[in-house]
Protein backbone atom coordinates (compact mmCIF):
# COMPACT_ATOMS: atom_id res chain seq x y z
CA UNK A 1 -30.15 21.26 13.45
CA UNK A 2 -27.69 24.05 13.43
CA UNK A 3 -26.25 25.84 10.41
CA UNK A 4 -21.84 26.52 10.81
CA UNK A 5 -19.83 28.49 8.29
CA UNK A 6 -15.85 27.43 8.06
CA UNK A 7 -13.03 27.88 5.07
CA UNK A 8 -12.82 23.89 4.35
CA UNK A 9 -14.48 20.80 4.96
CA UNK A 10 -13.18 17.67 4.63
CA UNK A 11 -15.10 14.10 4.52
CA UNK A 12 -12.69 11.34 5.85
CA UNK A 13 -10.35 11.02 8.14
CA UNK A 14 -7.77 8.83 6.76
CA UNK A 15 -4.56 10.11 5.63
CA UNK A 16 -5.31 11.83 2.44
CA UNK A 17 -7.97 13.76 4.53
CA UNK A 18 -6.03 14.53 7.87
CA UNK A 19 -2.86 15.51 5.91
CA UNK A 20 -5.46 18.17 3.97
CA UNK A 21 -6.71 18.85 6.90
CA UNK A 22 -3.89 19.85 9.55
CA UNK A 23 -2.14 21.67 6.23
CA UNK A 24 -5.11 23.45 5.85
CA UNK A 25 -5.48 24.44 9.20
CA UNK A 26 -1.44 25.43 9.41
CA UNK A 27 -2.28 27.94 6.51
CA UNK A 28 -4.71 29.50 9.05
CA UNK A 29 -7.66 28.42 7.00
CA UNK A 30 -10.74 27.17 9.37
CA UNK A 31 -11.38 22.96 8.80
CA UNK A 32 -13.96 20.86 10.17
CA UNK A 33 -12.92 17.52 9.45
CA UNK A 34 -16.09 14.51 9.20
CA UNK A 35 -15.34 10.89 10.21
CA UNK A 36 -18.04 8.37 10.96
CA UNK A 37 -15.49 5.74 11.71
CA UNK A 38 -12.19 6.37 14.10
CA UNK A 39 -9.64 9.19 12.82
CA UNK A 40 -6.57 7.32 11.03
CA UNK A 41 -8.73 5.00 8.50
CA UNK A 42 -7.81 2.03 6.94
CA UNK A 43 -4.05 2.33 7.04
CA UNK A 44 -3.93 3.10 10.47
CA UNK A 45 -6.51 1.06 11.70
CA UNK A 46 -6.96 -2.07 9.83
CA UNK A 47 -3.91 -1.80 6.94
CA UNK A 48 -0.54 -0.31 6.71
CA UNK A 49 0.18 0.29 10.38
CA UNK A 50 -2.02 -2.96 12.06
CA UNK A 51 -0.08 -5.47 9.33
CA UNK A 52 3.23 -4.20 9.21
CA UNK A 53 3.77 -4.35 13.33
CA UNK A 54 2.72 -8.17 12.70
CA UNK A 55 4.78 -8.40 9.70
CA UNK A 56 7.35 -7.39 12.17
CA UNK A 57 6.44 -9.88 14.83
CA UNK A 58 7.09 -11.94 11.69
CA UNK A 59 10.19 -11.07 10.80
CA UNK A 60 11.08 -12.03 14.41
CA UNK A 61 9.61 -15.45 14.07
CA UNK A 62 11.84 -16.20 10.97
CA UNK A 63 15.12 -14.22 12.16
CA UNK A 64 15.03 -17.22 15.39
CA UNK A 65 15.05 -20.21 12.57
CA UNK A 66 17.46 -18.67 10.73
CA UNK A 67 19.89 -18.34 13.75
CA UNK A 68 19.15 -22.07 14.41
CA UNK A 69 19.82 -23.76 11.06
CA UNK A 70 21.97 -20.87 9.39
CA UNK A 71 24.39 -19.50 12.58
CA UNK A 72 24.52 -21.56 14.83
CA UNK A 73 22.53 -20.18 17.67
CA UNK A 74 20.65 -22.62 19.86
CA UNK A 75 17.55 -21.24 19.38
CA UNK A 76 14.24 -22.32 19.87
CA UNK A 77 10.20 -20.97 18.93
CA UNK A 78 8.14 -22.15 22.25
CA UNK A 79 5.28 -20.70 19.85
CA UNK A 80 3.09 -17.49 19.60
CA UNK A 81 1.14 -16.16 22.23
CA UNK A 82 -1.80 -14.77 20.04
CA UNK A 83 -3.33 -12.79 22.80
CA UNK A 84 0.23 -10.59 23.59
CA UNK A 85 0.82 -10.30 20.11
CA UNK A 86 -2.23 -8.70 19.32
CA UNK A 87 -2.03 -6.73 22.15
CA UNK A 88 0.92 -5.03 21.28
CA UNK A 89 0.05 -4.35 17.50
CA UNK A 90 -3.09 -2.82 19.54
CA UNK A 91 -0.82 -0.15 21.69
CA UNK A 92 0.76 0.77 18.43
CA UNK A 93 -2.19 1.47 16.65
CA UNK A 94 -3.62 3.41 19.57
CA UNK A 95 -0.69 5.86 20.05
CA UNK A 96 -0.60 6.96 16.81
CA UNK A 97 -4.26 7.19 16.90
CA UNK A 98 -4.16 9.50 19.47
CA UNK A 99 -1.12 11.18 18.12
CA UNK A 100 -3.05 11.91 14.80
CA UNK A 101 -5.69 13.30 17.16
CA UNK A 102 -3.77 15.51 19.44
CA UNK A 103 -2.00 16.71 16.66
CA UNK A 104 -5.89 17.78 15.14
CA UNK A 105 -6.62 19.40 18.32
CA UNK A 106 -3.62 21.16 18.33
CA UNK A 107 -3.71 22.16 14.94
CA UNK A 108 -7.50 23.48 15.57
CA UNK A 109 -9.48 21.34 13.28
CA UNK A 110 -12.78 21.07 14.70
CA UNK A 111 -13.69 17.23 13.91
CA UNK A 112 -17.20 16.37 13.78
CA UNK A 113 -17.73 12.35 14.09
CA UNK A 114 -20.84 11.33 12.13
CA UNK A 115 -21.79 10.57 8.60
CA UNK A 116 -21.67 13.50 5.58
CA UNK A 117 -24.22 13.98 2.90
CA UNK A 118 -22.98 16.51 0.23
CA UNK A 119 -26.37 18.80 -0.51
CA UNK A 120 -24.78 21.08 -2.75
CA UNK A 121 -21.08 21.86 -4.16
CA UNK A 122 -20.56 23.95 -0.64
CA UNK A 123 -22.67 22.35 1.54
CA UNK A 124 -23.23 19.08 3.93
CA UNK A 125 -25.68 17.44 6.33
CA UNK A 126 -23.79 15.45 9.37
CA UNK A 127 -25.53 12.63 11.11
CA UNK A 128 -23.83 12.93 14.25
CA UNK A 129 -22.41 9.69 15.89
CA UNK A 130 -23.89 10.99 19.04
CA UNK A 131 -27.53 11.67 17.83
CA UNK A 132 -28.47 14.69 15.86
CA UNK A 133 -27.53 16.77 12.61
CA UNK A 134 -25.40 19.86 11.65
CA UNK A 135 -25.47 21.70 8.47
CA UNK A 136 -22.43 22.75 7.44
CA UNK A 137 -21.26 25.50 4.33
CA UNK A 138 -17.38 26.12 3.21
CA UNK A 139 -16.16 28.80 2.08
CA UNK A 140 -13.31 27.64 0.09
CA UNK A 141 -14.57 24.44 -0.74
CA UNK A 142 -15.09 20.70 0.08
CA UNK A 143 -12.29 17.86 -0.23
CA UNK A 144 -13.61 14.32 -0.85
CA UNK A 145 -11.63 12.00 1.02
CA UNK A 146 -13.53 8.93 2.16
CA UNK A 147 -11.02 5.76 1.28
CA UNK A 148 -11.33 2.60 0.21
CA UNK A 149 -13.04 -0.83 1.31
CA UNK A 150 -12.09 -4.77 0.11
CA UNK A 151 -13.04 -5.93 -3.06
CA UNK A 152 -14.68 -9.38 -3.01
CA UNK A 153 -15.94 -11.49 -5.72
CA UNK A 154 -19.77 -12.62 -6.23
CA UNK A 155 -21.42 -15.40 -4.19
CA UNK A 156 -17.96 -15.03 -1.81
CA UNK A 157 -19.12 -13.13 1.37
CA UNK A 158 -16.76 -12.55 4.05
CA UNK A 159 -17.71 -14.06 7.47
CA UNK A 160 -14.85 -12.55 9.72
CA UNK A 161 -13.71 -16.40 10.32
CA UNK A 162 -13.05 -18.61 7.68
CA UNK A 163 -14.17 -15.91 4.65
CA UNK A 164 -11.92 -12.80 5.68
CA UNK A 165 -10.50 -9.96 3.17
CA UNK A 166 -7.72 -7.86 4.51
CA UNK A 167 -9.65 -5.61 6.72
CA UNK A 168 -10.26 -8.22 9.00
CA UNK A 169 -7.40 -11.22 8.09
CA UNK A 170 -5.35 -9.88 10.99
CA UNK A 171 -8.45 -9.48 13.68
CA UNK A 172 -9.55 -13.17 13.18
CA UNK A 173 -9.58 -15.24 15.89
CA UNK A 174 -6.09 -17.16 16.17
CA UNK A 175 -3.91 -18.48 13.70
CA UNK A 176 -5.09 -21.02 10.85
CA UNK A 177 -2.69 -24.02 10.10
CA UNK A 178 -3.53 -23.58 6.43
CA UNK A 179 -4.58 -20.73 4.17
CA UNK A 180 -5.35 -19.96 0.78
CA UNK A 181 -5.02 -16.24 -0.49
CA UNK A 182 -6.43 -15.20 -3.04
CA UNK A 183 -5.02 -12.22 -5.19
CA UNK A 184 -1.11 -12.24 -5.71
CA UNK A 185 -0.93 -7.83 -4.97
CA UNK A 186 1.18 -6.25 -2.78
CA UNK A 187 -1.83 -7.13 -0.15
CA UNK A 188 -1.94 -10.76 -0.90
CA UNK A 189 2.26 -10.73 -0.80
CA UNK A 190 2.23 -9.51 2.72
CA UNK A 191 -0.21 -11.69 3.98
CA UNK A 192 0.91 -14.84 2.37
CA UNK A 193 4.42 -13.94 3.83
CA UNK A 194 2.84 -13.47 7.42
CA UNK A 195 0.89 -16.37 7.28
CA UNK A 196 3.90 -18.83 6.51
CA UNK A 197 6.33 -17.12 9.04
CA UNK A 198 3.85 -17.95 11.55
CA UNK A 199 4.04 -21.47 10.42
CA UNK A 200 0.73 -21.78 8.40
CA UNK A 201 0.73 -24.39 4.87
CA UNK A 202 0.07 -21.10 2.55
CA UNK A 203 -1.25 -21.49 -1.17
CA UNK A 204 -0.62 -17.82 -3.08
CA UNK A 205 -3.21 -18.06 -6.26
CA UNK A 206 -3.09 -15.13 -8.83
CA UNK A 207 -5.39 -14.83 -11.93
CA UNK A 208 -2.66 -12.75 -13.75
CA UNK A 209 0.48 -14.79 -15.30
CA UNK A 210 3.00 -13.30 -12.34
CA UNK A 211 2.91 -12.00 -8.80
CA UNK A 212 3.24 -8.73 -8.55
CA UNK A 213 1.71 -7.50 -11.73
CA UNK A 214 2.43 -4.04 -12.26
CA UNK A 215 6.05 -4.49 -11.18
CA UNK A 216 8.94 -5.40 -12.88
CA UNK A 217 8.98 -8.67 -14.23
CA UNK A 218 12.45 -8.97 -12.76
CA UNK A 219 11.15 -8.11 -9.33
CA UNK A 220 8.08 -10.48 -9.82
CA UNK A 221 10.81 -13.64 -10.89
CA UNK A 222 13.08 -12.74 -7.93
CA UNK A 223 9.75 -12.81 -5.13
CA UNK A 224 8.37 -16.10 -6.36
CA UNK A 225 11.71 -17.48 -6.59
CA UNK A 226 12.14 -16.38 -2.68
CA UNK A 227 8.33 -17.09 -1.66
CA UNK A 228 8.62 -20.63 -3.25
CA UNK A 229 11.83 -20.99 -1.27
CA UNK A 230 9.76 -20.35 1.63
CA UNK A 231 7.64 -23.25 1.20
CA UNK A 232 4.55 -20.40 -0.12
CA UNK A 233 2.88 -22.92 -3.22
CA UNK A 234 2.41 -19.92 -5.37
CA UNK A 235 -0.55 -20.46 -8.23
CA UNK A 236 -0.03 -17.68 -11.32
CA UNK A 237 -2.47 -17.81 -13.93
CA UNK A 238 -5.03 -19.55 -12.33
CA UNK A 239 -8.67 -18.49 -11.43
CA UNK A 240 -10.82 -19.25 -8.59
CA UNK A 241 -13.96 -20.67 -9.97
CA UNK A 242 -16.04 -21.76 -6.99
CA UNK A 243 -15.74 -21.83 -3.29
CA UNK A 244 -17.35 -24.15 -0.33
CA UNK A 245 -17.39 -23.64 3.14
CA UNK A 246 -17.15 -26.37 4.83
CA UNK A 247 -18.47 -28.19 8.55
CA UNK A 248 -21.79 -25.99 8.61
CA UNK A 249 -21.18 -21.85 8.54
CA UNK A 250 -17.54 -22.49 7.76
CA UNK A 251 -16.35 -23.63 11.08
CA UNK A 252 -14.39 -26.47 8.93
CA UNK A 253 -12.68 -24.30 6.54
CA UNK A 254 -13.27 -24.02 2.97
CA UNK A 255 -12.53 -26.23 -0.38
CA UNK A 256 -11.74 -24.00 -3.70
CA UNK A 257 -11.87 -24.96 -7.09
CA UNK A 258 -9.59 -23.39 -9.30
CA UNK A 259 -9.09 -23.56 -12.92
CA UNK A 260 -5.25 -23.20 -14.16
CA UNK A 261 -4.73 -20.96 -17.66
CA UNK A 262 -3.66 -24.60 -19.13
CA UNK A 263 -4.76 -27.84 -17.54
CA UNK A 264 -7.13 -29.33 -15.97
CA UNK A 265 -8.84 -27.35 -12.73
CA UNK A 266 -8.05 -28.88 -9.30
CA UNK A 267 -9.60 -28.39 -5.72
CA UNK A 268 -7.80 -26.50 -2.64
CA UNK A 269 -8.46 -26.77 0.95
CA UNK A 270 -7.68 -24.55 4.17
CA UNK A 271 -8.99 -23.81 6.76
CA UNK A 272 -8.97 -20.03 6.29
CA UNK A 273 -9.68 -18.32 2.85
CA UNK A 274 -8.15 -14.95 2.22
CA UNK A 275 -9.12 -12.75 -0.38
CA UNK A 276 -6.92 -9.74 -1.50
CA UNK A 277 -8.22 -9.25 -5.03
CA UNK A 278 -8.26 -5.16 -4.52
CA UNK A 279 -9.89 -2.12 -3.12
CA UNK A 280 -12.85 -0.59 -4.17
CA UNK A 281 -13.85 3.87 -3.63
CA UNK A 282 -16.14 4.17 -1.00
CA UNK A 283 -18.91 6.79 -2.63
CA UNK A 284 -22.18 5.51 -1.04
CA UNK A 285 -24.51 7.67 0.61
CA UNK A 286 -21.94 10.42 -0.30
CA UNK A 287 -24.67 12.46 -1.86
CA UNK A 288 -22.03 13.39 -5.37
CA UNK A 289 -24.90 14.10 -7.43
CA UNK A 290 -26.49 16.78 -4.75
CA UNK A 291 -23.22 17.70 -5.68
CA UNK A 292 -23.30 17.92 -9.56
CA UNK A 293 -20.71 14.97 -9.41
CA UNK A 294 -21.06 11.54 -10.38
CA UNK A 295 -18.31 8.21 -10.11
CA UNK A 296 -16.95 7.13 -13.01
CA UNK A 297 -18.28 3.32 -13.98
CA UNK A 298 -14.70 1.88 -11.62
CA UNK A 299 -16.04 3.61 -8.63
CA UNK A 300 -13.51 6.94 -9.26
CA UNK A 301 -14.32 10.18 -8.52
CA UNK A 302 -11.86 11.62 -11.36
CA UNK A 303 -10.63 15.37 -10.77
CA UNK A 304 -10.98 17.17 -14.00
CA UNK A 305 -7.67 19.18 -13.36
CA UNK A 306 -4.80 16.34 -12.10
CA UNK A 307 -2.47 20.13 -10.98
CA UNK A 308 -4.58 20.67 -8.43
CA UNK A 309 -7.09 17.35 -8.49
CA UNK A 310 -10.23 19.66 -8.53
CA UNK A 311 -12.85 17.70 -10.07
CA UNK A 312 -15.52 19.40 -12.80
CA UNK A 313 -17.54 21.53 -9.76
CA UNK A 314 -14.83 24.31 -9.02
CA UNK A 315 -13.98 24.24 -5.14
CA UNK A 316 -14.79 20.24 -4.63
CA UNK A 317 -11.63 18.43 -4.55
CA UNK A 318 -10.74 14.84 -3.99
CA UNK A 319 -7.54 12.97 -2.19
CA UNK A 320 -7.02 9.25 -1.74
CA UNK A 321 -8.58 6.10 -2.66
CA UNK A 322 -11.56 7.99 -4.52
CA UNK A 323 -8.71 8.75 -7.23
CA UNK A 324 -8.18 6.73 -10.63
CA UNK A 325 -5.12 5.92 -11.24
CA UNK A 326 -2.29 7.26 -12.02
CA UNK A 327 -3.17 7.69 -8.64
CA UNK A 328 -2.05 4.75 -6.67
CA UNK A 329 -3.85 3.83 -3.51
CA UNK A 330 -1.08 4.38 -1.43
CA UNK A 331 -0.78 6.28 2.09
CA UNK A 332 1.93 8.16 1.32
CA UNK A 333 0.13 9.41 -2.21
CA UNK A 334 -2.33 10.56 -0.10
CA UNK A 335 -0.20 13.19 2.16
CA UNK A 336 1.07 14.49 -0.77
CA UNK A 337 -2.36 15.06 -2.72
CA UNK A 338 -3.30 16.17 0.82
CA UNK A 339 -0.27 18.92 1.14
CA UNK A 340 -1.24 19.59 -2.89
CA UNK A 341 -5.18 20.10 -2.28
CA UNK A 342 -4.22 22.17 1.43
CA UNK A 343 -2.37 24.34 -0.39
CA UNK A 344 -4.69 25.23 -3.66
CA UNK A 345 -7.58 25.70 -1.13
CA UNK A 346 -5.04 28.76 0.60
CA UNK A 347 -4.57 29.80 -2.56
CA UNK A 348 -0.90 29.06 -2.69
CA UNK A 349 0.96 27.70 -6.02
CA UNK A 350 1.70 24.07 -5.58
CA UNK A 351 3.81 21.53 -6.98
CA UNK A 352 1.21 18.43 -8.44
CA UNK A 353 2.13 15.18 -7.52
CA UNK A 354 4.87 13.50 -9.49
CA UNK A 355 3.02 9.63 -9.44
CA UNK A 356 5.79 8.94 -11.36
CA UNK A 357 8.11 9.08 -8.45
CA UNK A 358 6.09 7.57 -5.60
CA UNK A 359 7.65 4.51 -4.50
CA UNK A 360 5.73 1.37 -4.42
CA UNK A 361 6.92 -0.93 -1.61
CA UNK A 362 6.14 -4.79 -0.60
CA UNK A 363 6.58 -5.40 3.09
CA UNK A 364 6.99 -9.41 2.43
CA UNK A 365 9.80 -11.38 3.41
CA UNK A 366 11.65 -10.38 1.12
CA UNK A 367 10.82 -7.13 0.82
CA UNK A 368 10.12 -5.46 -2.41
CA UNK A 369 10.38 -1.90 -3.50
CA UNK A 370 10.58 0.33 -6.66
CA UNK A 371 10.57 4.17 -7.99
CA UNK A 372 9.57 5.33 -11.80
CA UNK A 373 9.13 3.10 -14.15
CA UNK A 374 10.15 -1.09 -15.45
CA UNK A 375 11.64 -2.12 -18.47
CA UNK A 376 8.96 -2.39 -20.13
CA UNK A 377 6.84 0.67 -19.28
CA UNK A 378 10.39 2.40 -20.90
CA UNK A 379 10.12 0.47 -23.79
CA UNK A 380 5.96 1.21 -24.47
CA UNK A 381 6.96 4.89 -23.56
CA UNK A 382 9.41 4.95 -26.55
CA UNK A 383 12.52 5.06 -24.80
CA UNK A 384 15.63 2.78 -25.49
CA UNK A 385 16.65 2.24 -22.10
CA UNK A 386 19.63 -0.01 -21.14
CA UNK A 387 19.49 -1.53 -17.89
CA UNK A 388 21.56 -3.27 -14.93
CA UNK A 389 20.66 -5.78 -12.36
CA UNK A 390 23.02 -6.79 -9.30
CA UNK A 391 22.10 -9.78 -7.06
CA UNK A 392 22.17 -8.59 -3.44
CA UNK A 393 24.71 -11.73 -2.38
CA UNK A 394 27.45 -9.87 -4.93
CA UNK A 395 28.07 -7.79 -2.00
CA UNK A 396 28.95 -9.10 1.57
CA UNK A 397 26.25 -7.75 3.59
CA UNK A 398 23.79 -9.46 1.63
CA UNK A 399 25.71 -12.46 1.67
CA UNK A 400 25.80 -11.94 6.09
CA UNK A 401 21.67 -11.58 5.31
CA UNK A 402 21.52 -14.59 2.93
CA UNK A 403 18.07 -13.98 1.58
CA UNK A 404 19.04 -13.39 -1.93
CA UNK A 405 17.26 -10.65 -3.66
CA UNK A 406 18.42 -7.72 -6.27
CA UNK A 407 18.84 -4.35 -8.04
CA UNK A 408 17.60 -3.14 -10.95
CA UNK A 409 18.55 0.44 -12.39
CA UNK A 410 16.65 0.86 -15.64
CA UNK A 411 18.23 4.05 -17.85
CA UNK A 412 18.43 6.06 -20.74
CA UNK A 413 21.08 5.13 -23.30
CA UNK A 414 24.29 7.03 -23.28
CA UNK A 415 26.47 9.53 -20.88
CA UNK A 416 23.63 11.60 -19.64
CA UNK A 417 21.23 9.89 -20.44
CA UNK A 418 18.57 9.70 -17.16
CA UNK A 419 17.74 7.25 -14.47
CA UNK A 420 14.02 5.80 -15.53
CA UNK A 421 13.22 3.64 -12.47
CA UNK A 422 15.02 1.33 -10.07
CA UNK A 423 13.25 -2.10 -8.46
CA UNK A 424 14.56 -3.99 -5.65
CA UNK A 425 13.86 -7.43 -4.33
CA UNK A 426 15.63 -8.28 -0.50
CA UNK A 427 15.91 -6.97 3.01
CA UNK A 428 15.24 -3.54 3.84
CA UNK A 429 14.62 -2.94 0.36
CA UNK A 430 11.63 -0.09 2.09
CA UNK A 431 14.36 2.03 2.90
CA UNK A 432 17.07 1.83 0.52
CA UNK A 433 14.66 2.92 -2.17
CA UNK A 434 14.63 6.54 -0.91
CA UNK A 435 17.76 7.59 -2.24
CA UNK A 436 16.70 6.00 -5.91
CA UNK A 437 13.29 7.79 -5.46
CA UNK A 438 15.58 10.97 -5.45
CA UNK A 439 17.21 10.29 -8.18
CA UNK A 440 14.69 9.32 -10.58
CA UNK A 441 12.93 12.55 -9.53
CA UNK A 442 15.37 14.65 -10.25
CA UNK A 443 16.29 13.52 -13.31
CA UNK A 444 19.46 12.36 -12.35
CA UNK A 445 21.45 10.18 -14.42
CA UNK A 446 23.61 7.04 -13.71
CA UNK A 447 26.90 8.81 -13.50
CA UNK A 448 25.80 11.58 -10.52
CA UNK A 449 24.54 8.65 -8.66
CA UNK A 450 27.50 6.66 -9.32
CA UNK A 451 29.89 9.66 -7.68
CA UNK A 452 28.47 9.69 -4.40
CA UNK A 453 30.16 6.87 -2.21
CA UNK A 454 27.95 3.96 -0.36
CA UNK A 455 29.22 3.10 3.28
CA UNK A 456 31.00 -0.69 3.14
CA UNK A 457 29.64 -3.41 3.92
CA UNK A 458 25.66 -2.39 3.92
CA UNK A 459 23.15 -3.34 1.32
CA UNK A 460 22.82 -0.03 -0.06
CA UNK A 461 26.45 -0.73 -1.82
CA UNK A 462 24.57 -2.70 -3.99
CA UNK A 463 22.63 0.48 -5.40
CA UNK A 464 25.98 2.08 -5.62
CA UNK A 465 27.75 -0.64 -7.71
CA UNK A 466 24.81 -0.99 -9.52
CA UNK A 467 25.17 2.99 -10.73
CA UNK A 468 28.86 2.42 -11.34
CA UNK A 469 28.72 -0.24 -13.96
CA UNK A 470 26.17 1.57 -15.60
CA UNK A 471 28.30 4.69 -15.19
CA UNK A 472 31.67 2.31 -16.68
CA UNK A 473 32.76 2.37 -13.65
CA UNK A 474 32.52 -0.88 -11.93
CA UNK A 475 34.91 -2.70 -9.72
CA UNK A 476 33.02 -5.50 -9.25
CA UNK A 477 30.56 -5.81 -11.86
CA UNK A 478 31.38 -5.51 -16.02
């Protein structure tokens, strides 16, 4: 077993970790990076990147219906070769892997593939994938970055096949004709969405009284409006209280009982059962109390200073999934906390991440996406916000696009008053909400917003007509 000295050393490879550690490494600070899985995580490998090139595929499926039955176009689906389909989400995912890596190598992180074991505050053991150990001591300190893995519920073990969370609901074999997802998050969104693009009978149940919970309620309204239109049978306020798998292992699919918040409870069946109920920190075998550290009774490693998200044991930080909220969970939280963490260790002053200004984004069809915060987050805060909402088919591109959808600028009362948060429900609502993200951080407030002209026709008008009435300036809204 050897014994290596270096500045920082980072445990996970996902993006909160590589983003700390290629930052780290810019800064000229030495970084061995630990990974006992493939460099990327689960975003690259099994979540963000893997589903949204399908979601694509998708979006693809549904854009040759709608030039069928809505233009004209004499269009037909043949169906979905599985096998190409998959392949090419698999090319995708393998360049950027070995972007991420090159961009290590180049960046001179030394990565060490194995499993760590904190042994003290400085200090970890590294069963190496390839046989053996290595002891290894940082200087500036160690940065926590291990992820996240699927919730599931008691007595409901995944099989890979009929049983699958989100890890794996894209790496099953083939497409089901029917499926049942369970857990109406951003997760469960996307998934339901996929599934019925690709021609699957999808049931959407959620325990909580609306889809998208922590959103807008607006937002929420306008996606089950859309999803229903879809032919998605969404299921709000309504629990799953037993599962069984049927024809023998689950090769027959699965029947679920589920008990409605008023009613009587009723049985579903599909033949695949999808459950998207969450994410849970990954901690085990860690080692945090070699450490002096323990997780919190969620799972959390909490950082006792948010400014620089160094937890109670100066010089052991943590990025990513391991954080409680306000943290979010989200990939591009985690470069930032990353950058942040990077930056501390070099001993630079750095700006703490604004969670307040992170945009939140549903790839579904529709899309949603949002900045800051809703109505009624405003209202519990003790503001006395005002608020405007414009339907996306006010303007004529989202008429040409015909999939409904919205804005929603939530404000402070009066003249200057400041831009609070701003939801959207449509198409390509992931990239208009950059501009709003912007403006919410920066305090902005209706009327500097409302100055700057939108290009006509494009959905993004909507944004701007949305600031104008707010600003008394509409022309097409009062």
């Amino acid at each position: 077993m050897s014994g290596n000295t270096t500045d920082v050393i980072v445990i996970g490879g996902g993006t909160g970790g590589y983003s700390t550690a290629l930052r780290a490494a810019s800064l000229g600070l030495g970084v061995t990076l630990v990974e006992r899985d493939l460099i990327g995580g689960t975003c690259l490998h099994r979540g963000c990147v893997p589903s949204k090139a399908m979601l694509h595929a998708a979006e693809l499926v549904d854009g040759i219906a709608e030039a069928r039955e809505r233009w004209g176009v004499k269009a037909t689906l043949d169906g979905v070769d599985w096998p190409a389909l998959t392949a090419t989400r698999d090319d995708i995912v393998s360049r950027n892997h070995k972007g991420v890596e090159g961009h290590l190598s180049r960046a001179g992180v030394r990565v060490a593939h194995g499993t760590a074991r904190l042994t003290s505050a400085r200090t970890v053991h590294v069963g190496l994938s390839a046989g053996g150990a290595e002891e290894w001591t940082a200087r500036r300190g160690v940065v926590l970055a291990t992820g996240s893995r699927p919730r599931t519920l008691p007595g409901l073990e995944p099989d890979g096949r009929t049983v699958v969370t989100s890890d794996d609901a894209l790496f099953a074999p083939g497409l089901p004709g029917s499926v049942l997802v369970l857990g109406g998050g951003a997760i469960g969104v996307e998934y339901a969405s996929f599934h019925r693009s690709m021609g699957a009978d999808v049931t959407l149940v959620e325990a909580a009284p609306r889809l998208l919970p922590l959103e807008d309620e607006d937002v929420s309204r306008h996606l089950t409006r859309a999803l229903k239109k879809r032919g998605i049978d969404v299921r709000t306020g309504a629990r799953l209280e037993d599962v069984r798998r049927e024809g023998g292992g689950g090769a027959g699919g699965v029947t679920a009982t589920v008990r409605p918040s008023r009613g009587a409870e009723f049985a579903l069946t599909a033949e695949r059962l999808l459950v998207a109920v969450g994410r849970a920190p990954v901690t085990d075998g860690l080692g945090l109390e070699a450490a002096g550290l323990a997780a919190d009774e969620r799972g959390f490693v909490p950082p006792a200073d948010w400014a620089t998200l160094e937890t109670a044991v100066p010089g052991v930080h943590v990025v990513g999934d391991l954080l409680p909220p306000p943290s979010l969970g989200l990939a591009h939280a985690s470069f930032a906390e990353g950058l942040l963490v990077a930056e501390t260790l070099a001993g630079l002053a750095s700006r703490p991440v604004d969670y307040a200004t992170v945009p939140r984004v549903t790839y579904s069809s529709p899309q949603t996406a949002s900045v800051g915060l809703t109505e009624a987050e405003a209202r519990e805060r003790g503001h006395d916000p005002v608020s405007n909402t414009l339907p996306l088919t006010a303007t004529a591109k989202g008429m040409v696009h015909g999939q409904g959808g919205m804005v929603k600028v939530v404000a402070e009362q009066g003249a200057e008053g400041r831009i609070l948060g701003v939801h959207m429900v449509g198409p390509h609502a992931s990239e208009m909400i950059a501009e709003n993200q912007l403006a919410v951080a920066w305090d902005a407030a209706p009327a500097d917003v409302a100055q700057h002209i939108h290009a006509h026709p494009t959905l993004s008008e909507a944004v701007g007509e949305t600031y104008l009435t707010l600003a008394g300036r509409g022309l097409h809204q009062h």
